[in-house]
N, C-alpha and C. Protein backbone atom coordinates (compact mmCIF):
# COMPACT_ATOMS: atom_id res chain seq x y z
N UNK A 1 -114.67 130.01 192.29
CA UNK A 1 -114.57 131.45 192.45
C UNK A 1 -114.96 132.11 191.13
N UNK A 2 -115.84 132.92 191.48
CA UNK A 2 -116.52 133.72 189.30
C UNK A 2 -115.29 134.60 189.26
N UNK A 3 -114.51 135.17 190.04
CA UNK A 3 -113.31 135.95 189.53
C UNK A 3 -112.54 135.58 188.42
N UNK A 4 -112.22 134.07 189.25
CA UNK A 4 -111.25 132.87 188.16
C UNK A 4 -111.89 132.54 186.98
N UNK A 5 -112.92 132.91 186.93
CA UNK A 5 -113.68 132.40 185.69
C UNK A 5 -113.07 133.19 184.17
N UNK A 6 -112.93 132.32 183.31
CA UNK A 6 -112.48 133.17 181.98
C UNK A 6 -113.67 134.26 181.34
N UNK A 7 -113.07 135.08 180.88
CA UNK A 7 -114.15 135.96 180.07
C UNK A 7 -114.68 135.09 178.94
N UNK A 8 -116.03 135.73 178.39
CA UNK A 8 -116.85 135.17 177.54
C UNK A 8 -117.84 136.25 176.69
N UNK A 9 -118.01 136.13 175.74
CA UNK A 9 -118.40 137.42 175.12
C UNK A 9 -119.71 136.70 173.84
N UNK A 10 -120.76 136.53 173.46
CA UNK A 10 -120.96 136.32 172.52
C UNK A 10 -121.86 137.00 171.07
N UNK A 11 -122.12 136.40 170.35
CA UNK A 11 -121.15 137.15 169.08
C UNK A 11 -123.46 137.08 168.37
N UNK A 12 -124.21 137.98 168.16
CA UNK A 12 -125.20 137.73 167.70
C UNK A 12 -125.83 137.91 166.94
N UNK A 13 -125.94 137.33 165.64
CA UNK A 13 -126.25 137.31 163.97
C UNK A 13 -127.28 138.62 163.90
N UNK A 14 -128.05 139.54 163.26
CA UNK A 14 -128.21 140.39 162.77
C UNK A 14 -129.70 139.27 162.17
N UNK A 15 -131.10 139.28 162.88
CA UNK A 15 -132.34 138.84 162.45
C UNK A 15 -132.50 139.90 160.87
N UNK A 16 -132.93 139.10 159.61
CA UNK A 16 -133.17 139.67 158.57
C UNK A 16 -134.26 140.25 158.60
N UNK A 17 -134.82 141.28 157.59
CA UNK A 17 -136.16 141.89 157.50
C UNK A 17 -137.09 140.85 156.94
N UNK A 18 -138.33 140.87 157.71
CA UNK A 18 -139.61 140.59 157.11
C UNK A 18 -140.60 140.85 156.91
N UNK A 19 -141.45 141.04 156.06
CA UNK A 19 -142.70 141.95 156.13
C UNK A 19 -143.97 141.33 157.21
N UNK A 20 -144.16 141.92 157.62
CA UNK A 20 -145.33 142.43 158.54
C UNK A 20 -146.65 142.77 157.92
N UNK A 21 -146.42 143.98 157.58
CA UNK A 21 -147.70 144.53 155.93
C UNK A 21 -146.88 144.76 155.18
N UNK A 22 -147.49 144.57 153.95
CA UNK A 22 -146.44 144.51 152.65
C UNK A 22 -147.67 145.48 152.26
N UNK A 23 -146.98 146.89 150.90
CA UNK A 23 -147.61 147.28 150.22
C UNK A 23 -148.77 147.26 149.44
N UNK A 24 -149.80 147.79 149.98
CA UNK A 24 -151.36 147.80 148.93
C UNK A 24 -151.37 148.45 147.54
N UNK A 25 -152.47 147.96 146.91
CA UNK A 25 -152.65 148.62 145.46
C UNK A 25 -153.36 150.06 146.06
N UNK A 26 -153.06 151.49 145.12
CA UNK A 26 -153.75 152.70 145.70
C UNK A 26 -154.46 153.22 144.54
N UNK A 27 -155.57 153.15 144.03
CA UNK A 27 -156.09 154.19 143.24
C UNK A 27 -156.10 155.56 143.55
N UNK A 28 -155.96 156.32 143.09
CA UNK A 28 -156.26 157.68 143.36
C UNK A 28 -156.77 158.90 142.15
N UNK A 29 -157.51 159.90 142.56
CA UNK A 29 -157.80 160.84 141.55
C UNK A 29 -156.80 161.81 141.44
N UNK A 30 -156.90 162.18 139.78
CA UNK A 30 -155.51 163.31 139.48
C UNK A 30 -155.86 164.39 140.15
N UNK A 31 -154.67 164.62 141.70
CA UNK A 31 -154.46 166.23 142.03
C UNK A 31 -154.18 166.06 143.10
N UNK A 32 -154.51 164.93 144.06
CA UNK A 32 -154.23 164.09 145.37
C UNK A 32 -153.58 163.52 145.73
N UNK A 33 -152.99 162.92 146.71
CA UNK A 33 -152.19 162.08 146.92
C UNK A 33 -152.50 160.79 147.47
N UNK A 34 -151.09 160.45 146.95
CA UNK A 34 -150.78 158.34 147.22
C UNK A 34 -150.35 158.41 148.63
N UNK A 35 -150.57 157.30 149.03
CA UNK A 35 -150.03 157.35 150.37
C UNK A 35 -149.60 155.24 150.55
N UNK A 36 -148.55 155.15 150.26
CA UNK A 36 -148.11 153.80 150.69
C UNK A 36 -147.50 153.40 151.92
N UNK A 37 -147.03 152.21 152.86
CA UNK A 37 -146.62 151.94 153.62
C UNK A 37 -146.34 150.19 153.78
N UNK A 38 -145.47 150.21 154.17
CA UNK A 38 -145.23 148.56 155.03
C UNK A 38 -144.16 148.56 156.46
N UNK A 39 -144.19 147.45 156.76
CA UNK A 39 -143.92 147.44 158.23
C UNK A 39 -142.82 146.05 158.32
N UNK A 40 -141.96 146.24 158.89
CA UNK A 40 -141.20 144.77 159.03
C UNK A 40 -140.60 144.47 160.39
N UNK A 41 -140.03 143.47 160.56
CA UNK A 41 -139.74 142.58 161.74
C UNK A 41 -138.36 142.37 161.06
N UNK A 42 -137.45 142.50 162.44
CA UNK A 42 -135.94 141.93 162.08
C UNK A 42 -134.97 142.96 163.50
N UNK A 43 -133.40 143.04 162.86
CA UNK A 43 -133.05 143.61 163.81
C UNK A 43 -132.73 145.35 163.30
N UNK A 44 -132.81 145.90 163.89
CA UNK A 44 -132.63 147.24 163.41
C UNK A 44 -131.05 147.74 163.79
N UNK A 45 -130.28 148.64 163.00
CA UNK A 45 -130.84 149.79 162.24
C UNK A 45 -131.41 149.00 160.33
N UNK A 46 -132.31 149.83 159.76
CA UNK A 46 -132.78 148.98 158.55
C UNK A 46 -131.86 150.48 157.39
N UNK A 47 -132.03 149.90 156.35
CA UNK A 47 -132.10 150.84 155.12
C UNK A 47 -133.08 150.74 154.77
N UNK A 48 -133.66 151.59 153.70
CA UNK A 48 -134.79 151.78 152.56
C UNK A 48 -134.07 152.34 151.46
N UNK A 49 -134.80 151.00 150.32
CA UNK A 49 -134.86 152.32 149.07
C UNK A 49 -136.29 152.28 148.28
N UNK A 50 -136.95 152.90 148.02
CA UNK A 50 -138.01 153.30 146.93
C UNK A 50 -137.59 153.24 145.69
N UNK A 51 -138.23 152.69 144.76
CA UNK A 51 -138.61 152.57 143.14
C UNK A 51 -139.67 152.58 142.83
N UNK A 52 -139.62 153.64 141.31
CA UNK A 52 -140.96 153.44 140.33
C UNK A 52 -140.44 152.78 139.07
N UNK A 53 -141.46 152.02 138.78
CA UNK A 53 -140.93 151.22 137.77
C UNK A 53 -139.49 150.44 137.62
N UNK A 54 -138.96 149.90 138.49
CA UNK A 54 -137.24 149.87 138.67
C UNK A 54 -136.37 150.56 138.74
N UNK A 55 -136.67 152.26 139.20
CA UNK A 55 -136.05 153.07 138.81
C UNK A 55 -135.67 153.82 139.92
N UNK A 56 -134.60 154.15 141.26
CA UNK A 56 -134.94 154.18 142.24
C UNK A 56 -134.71 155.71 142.22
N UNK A 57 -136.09 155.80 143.20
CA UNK A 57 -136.40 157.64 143.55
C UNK A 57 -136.31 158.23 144.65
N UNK A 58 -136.29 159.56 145.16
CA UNK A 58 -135.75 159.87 146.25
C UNK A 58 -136.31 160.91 146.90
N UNK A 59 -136.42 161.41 147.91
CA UNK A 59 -137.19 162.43 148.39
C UNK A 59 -137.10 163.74 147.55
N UNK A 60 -137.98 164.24 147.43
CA UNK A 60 -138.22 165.62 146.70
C UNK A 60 -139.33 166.49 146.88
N UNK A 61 -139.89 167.07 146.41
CA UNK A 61 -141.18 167.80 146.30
C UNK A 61 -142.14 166.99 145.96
N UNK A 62 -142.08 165.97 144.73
CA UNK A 62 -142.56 164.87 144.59
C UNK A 62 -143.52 163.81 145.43
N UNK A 63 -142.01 163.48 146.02
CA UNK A 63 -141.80 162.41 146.87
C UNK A 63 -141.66 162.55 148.61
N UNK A 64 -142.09 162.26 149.32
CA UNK A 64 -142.10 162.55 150.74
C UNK A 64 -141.67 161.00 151.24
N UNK A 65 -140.70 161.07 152.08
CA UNK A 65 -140.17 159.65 152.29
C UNK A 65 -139.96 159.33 153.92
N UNK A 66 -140.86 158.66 154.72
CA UNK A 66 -140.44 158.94 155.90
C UNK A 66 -140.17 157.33 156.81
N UNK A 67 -139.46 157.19 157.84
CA UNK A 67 -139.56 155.74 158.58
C UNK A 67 -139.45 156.49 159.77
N UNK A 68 -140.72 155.37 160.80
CA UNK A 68 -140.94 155.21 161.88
C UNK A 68 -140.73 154.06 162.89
N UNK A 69 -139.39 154.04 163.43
CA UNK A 69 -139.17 152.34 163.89
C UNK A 69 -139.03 151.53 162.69
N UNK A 70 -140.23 151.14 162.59
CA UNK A 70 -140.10 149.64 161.20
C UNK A 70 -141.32 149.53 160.39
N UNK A 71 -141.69 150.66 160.49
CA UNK A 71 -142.70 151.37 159.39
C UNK A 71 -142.30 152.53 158.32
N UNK A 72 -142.66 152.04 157.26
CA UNK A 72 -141.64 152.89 155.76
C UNK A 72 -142.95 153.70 155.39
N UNK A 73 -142.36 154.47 155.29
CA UNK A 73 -143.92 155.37 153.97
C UNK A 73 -143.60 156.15 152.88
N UNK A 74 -144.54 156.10 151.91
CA UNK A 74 -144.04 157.22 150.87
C UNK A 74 -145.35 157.78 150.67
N UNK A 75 -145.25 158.95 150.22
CA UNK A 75 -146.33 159.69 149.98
C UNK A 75 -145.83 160.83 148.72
N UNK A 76 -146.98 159.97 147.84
CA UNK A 76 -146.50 160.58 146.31
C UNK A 76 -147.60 161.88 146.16
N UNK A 77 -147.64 163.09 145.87
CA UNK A 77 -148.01 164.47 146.10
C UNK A 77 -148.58 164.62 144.43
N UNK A 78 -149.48 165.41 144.11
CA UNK A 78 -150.51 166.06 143.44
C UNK A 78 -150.04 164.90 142.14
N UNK A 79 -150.62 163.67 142.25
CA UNK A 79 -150.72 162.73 141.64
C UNK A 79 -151.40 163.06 140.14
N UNK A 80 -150.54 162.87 139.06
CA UNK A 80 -150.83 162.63 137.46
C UNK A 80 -151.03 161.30 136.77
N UNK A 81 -151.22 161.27 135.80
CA UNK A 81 -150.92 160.31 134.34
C UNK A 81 -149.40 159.99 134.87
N UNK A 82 -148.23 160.61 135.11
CA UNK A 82 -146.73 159.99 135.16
C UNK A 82 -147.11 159.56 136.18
N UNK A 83 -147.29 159.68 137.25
CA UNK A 83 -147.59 159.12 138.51
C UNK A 83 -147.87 157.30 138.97
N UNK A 84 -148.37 157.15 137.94
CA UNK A 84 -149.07 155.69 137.56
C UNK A 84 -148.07 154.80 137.43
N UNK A 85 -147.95 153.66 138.07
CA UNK A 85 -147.18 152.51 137.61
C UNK A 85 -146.68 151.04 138.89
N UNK A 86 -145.42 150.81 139.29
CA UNK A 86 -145.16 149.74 139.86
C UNK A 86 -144.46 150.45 141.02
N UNK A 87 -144.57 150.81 142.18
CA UNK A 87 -143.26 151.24 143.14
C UNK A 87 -143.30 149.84 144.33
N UNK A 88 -141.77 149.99 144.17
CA UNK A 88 -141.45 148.83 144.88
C UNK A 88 -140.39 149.44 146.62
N UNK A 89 -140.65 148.76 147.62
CA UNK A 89 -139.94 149.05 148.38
C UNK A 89 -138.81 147.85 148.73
N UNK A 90 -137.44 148.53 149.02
CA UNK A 90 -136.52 147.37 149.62
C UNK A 90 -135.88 147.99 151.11
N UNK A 91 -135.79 146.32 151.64
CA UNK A 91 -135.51 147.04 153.20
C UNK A 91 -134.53 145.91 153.43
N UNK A 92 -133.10 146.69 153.87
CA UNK A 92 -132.46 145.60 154.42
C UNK A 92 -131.38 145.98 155.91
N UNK A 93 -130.76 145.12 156.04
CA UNK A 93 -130.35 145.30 156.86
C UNK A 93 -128.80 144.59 156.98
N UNK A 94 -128.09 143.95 158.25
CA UNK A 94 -126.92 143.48 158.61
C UNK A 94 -127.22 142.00 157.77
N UNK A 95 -127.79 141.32 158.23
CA UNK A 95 -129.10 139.95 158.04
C UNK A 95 -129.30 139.19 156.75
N UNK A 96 -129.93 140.83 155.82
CA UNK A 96 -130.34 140.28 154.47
C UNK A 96 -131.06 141.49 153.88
N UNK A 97 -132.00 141.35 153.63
CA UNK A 97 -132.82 142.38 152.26
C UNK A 97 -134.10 141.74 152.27
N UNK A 98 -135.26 142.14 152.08
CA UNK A 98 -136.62 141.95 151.45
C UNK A 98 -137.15 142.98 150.83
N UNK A 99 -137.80 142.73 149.68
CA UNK A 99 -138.73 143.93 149.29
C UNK A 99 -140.09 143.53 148.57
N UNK A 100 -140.95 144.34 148.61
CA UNK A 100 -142.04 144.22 148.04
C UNK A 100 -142.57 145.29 147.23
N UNK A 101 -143.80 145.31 146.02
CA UNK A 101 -143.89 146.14 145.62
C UNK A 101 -145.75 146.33 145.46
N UNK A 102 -146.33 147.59 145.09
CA UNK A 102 -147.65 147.58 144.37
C UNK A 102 -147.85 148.13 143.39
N UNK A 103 -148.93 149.14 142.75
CA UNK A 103 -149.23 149.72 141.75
C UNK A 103 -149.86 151.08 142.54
N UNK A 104 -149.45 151.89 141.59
CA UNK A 104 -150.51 153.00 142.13
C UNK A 104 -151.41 153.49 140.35
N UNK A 105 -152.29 153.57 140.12
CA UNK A 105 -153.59 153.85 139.39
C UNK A 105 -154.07 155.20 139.33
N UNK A 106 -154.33 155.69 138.69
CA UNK A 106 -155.18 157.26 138.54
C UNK A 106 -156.53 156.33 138.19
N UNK A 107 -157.44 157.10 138.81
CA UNK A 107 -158.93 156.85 138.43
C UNK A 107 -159.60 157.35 137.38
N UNK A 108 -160.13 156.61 136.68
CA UNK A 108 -160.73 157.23 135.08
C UNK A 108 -161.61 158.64 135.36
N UNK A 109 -161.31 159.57 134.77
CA UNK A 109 -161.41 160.67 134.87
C UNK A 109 -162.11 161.44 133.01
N UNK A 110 -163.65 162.22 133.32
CA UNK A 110 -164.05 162.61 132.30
C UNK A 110 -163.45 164.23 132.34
N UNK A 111 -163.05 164.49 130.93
CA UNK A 111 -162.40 165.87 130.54
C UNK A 111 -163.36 166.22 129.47
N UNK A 112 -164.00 167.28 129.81
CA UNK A 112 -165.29 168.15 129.12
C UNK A 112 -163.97 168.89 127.73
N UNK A 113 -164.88 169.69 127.05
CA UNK A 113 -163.81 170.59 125.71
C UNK A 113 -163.10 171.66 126.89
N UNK A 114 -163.82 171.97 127.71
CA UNK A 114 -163.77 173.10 128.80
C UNK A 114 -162.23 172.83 129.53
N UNK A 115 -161.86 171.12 128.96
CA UNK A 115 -160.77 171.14 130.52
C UNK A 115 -160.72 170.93 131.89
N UNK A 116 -162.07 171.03 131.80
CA UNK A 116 -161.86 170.79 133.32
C UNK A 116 -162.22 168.79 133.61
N UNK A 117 -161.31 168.80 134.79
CA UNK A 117 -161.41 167.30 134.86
C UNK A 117 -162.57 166.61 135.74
N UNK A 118 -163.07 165.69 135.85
CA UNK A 118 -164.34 165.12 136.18
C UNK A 118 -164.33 163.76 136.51
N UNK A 119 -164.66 163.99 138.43
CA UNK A 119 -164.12 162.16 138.96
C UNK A 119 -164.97 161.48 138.78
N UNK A 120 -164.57 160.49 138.42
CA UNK A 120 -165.38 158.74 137.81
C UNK A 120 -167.00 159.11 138.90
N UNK A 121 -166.47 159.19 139.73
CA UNK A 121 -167.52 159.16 141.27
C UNK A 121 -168.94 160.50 140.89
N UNK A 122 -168.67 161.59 140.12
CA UNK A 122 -169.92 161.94 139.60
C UNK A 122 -169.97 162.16 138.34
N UNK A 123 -171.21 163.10 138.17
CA UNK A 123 -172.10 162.91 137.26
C UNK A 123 -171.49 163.90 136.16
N UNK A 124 -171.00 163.70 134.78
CA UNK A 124 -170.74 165.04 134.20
C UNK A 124 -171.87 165.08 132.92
N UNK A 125 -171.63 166.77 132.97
CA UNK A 125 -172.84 166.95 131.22
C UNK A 125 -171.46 166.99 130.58
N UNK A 126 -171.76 166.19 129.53
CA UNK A 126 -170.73 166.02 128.34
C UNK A 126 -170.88 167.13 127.26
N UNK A 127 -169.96 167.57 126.54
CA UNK A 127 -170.46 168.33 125.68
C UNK A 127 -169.21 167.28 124.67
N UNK A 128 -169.31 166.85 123.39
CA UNK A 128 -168.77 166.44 122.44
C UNK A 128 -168.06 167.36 121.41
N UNK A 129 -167.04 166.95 121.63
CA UNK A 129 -165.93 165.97 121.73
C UNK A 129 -165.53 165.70 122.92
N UNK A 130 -165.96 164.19 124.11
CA UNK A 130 -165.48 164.40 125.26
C UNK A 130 -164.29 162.78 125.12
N UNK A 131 -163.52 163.05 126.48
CA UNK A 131 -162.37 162.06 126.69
C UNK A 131 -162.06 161.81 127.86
N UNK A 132 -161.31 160.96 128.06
CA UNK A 132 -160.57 160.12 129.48
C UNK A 132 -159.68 159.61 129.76
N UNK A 133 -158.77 160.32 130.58
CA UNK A 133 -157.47 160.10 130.97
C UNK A 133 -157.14 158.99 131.31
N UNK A 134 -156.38 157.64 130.91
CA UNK A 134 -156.55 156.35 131.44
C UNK A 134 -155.54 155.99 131.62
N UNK A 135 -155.09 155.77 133.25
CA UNK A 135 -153.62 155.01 133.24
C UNK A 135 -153.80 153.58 133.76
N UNK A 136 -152.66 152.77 133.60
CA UNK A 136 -152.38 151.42 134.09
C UNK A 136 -151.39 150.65 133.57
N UNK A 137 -150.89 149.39 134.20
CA UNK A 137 -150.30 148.27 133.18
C UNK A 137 -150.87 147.85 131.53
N UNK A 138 -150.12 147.89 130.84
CA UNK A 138 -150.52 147.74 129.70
C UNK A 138 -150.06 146.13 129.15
N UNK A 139 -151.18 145.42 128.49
CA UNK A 139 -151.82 146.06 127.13
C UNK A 139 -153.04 146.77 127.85
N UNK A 140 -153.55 147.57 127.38
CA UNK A 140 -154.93 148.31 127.84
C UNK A 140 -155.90 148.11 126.78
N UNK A 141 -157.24 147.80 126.61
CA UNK A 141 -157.89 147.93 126.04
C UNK A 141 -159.32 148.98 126.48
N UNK A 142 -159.79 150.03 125.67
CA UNK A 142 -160.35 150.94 126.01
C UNK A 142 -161.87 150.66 124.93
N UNK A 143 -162.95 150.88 125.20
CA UNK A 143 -164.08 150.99 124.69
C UNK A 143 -165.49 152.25 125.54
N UNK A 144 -166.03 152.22 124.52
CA UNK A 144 -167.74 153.28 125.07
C UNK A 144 -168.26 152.93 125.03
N UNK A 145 -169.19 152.36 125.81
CA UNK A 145 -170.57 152.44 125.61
C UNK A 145 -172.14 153.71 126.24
N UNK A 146 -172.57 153.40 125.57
CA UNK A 146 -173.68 154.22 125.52
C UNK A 146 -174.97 153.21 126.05
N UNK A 147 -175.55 153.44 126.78
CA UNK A 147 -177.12 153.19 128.06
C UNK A 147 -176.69 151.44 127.54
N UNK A 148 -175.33 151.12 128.05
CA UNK A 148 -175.37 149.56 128.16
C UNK A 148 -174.89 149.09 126.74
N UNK A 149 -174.63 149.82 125.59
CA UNK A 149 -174.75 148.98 124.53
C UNK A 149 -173.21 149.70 123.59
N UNK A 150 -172.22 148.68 123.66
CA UNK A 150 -170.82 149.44 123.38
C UNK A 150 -170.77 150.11 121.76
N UNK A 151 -170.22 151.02 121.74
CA UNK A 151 -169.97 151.80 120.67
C UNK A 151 -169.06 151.49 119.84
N UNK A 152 -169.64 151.38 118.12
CA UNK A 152 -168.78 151.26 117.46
C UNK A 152 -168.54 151.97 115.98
N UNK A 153 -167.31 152.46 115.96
CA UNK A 153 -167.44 153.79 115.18
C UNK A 153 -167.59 153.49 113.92
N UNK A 154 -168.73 154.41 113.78
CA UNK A 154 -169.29 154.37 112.32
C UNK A 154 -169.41 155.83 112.03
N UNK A 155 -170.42 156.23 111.09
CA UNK A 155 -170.27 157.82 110.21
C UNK A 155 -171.02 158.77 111.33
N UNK A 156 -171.33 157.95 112.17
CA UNK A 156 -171.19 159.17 113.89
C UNK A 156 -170.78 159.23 114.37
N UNK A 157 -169.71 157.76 115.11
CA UNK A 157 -168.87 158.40 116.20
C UNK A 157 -167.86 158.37 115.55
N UNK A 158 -166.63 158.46 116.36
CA UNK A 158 -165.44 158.55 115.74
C UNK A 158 -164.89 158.56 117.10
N UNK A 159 -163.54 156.78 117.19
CA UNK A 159 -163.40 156.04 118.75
C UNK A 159 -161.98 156.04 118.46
N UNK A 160 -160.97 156.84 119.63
CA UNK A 160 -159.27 156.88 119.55
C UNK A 160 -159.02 156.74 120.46
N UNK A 161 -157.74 155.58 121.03
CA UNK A 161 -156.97 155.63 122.01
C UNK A 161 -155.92 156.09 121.74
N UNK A 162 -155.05 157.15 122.14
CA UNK A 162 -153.52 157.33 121.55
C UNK A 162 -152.99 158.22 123.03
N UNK A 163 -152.02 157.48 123.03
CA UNK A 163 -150.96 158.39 124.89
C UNK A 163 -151.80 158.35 125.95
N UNK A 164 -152.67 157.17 126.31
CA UNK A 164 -153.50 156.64 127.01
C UNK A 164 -154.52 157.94 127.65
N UNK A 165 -155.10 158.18 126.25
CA UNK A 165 -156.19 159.10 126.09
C UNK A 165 -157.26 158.42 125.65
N UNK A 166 -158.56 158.33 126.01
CA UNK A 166 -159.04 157.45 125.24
C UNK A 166 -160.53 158.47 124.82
N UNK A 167 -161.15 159.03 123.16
CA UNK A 167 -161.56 160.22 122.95
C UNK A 167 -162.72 159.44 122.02
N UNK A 168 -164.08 159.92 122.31
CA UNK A 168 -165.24 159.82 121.64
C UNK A 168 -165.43 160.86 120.91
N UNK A 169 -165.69 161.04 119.73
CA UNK A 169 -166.40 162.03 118.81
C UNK A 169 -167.62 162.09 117.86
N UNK A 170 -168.86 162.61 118.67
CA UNK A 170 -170.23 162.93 117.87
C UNK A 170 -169.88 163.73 116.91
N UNK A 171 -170.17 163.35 115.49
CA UNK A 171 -169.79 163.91 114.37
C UNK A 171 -171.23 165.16 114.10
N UNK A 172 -171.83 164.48 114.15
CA UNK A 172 -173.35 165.36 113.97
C UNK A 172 -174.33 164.51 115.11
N UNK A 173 -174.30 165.86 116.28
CA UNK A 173 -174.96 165.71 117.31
C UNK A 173 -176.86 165.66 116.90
N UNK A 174 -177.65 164.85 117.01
CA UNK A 174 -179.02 164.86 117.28
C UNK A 174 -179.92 164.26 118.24
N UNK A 175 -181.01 164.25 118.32
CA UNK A 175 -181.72 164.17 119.98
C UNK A 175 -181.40 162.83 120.13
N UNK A 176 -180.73 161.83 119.28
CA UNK A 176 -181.10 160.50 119.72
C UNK A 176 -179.60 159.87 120.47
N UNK A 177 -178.81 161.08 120.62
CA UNK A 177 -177.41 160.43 121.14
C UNK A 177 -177.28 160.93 122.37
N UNK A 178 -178.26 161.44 123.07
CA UNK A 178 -178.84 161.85 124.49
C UNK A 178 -178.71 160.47 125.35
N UNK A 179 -177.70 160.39 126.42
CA UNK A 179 -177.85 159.49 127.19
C UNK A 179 -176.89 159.41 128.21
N UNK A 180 -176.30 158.42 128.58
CA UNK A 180 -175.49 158.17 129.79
C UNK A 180 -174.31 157.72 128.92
N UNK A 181 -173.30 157.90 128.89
CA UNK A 181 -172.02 157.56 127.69
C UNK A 181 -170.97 156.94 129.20
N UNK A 182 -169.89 155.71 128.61
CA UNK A 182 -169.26 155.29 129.81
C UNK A 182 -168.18 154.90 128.65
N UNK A 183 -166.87 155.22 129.74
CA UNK A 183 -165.53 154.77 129.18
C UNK A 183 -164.93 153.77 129.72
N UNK A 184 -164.57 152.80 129.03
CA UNK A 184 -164.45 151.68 130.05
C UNK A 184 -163.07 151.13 129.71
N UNK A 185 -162.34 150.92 130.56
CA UNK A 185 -160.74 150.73 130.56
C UNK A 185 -160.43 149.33 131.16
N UNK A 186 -159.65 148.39 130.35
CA UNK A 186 -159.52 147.03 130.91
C UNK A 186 -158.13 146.60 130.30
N UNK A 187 -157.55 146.00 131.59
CA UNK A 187 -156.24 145.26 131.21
C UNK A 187 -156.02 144.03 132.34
N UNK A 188 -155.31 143.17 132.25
CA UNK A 188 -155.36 141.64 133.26
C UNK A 188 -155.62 142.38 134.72
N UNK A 189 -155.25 143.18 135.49
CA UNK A 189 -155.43 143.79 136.44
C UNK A 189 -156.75 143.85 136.99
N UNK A 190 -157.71 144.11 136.22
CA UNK A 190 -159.32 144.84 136.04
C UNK A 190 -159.80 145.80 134.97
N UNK A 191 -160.73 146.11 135.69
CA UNK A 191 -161.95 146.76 134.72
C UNK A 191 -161.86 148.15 135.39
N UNK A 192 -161.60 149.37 134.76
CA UNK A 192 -162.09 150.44 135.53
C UNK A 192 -163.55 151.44 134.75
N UNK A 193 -164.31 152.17 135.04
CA UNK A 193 -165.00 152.80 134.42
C UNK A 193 -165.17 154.46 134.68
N UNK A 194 -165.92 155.07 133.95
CA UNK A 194 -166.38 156.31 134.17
C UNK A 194 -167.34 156.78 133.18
N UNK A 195 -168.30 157.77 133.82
CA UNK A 195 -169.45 157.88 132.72
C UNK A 195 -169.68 159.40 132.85
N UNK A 196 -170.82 159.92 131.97
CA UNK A 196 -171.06 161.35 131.97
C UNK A 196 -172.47 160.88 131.18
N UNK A 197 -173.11 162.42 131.25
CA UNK A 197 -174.34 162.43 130.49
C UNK A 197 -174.39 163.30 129.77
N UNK A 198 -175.00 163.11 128.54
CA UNK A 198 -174.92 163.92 127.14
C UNK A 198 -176.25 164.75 127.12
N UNK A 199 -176.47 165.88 127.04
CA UNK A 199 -177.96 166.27 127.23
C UNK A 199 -178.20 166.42 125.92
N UNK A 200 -179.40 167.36 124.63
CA UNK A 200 -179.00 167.48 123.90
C UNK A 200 -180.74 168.62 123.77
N UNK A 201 -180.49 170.21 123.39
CA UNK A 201 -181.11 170.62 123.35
C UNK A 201 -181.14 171.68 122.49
N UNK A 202 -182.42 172.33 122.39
CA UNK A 202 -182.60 172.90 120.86
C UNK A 202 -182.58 172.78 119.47
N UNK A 203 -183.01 171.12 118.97
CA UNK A 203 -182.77 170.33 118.35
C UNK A 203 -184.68 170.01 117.92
């Protein structure tokens, strides 16, 4: 008889999170936005927390923080130089915890005397004293070259990296420093670049 039968109830562990897609690397140009995401498998309800650099951050004006089911996103807003670094996501649950992390990058960017900023992707007229905003993991090493052949400062140029600025200076401009000028930014990560062109007239 199932009446007579004893009750029975059982009892079922809480599947941990696992990633699905784990976080990409994002370059982006200063003024735009990041846009990260990953996805996991397990049992739900999940937590999230977001970090930059180990440092955990939280929705703001900044920061836009949203989950869909078992898809996380962040979306980092009018992206700078601070902007740059390691954000890591953690997701856990009843189960356990996983997290993963990437980098987000500003793209080398030429800055005329004028200020105004200039994406890697075109062409700028340089006017000298020009420079380039360079973020990443550090150590960084920064160099110029000019139509292929790297620059090294002597009683014309004059070559500074300082607050990951990295600044060329034509001391005395003449027709022969007319060319394609490139800033080139490297640390274990990669190589990034950006170039402009120097015109040089009435000379």
């Amino acid at each position: 008889d199932p009446a007579a039968l004893p009750p029975s109830c059982a009892l079922l562990a809480a599947e941990p999170p696992t990633f699905i897609r784990e976080l990409r690397p994002v370059d982006v140009v200063k003024g735009l936005d990041a846009s990260l995401d990953c996805e996991v498998a397990g049992t739900p309800p999940f937590e999230v927390t977001w970090l930059k650099n180990n440092k955990e951050i939280y929705s703001s004006k900044k920061y836009a923080m949203s989950a869909q089911e078992a898809v996380f996103a962040l979306n980092v807003t009018n992206c700078d130089v601070s902007d740059a670094g390691e954000y890591q996501c953690v997701i856990s649950n009843d189960g356990g915890s996983c997290s993963c992390s990437t980098r987000v990058g500003l793209k080398g960017q030429f800055r005329d005397t004028d200020g105004k900023p200039r994406s890697k992707r075109s062409t700028s007229l340089l006017k000298p004293p020009s420079f380039c905003v360079v973020a990443g993991a550090h150590p960084l090493s920064v160099s110029w070259i000019k139509d292929e052949k790297i620059i090294e400062e002597d009683k014309n140029f004059r070559v500074t990296f300082v607050n990951n600025v990295a600044t060329l200076q034509i001391r005395s401009v003449d027709i022969s420093h007319r060319g394609r000028y490139t800033c080139q930014a490297r640390n274990e990560s990669g190589v990034e670049k950006c170039f402009g062109l120097l015109f040089v007239q009435g000379l």
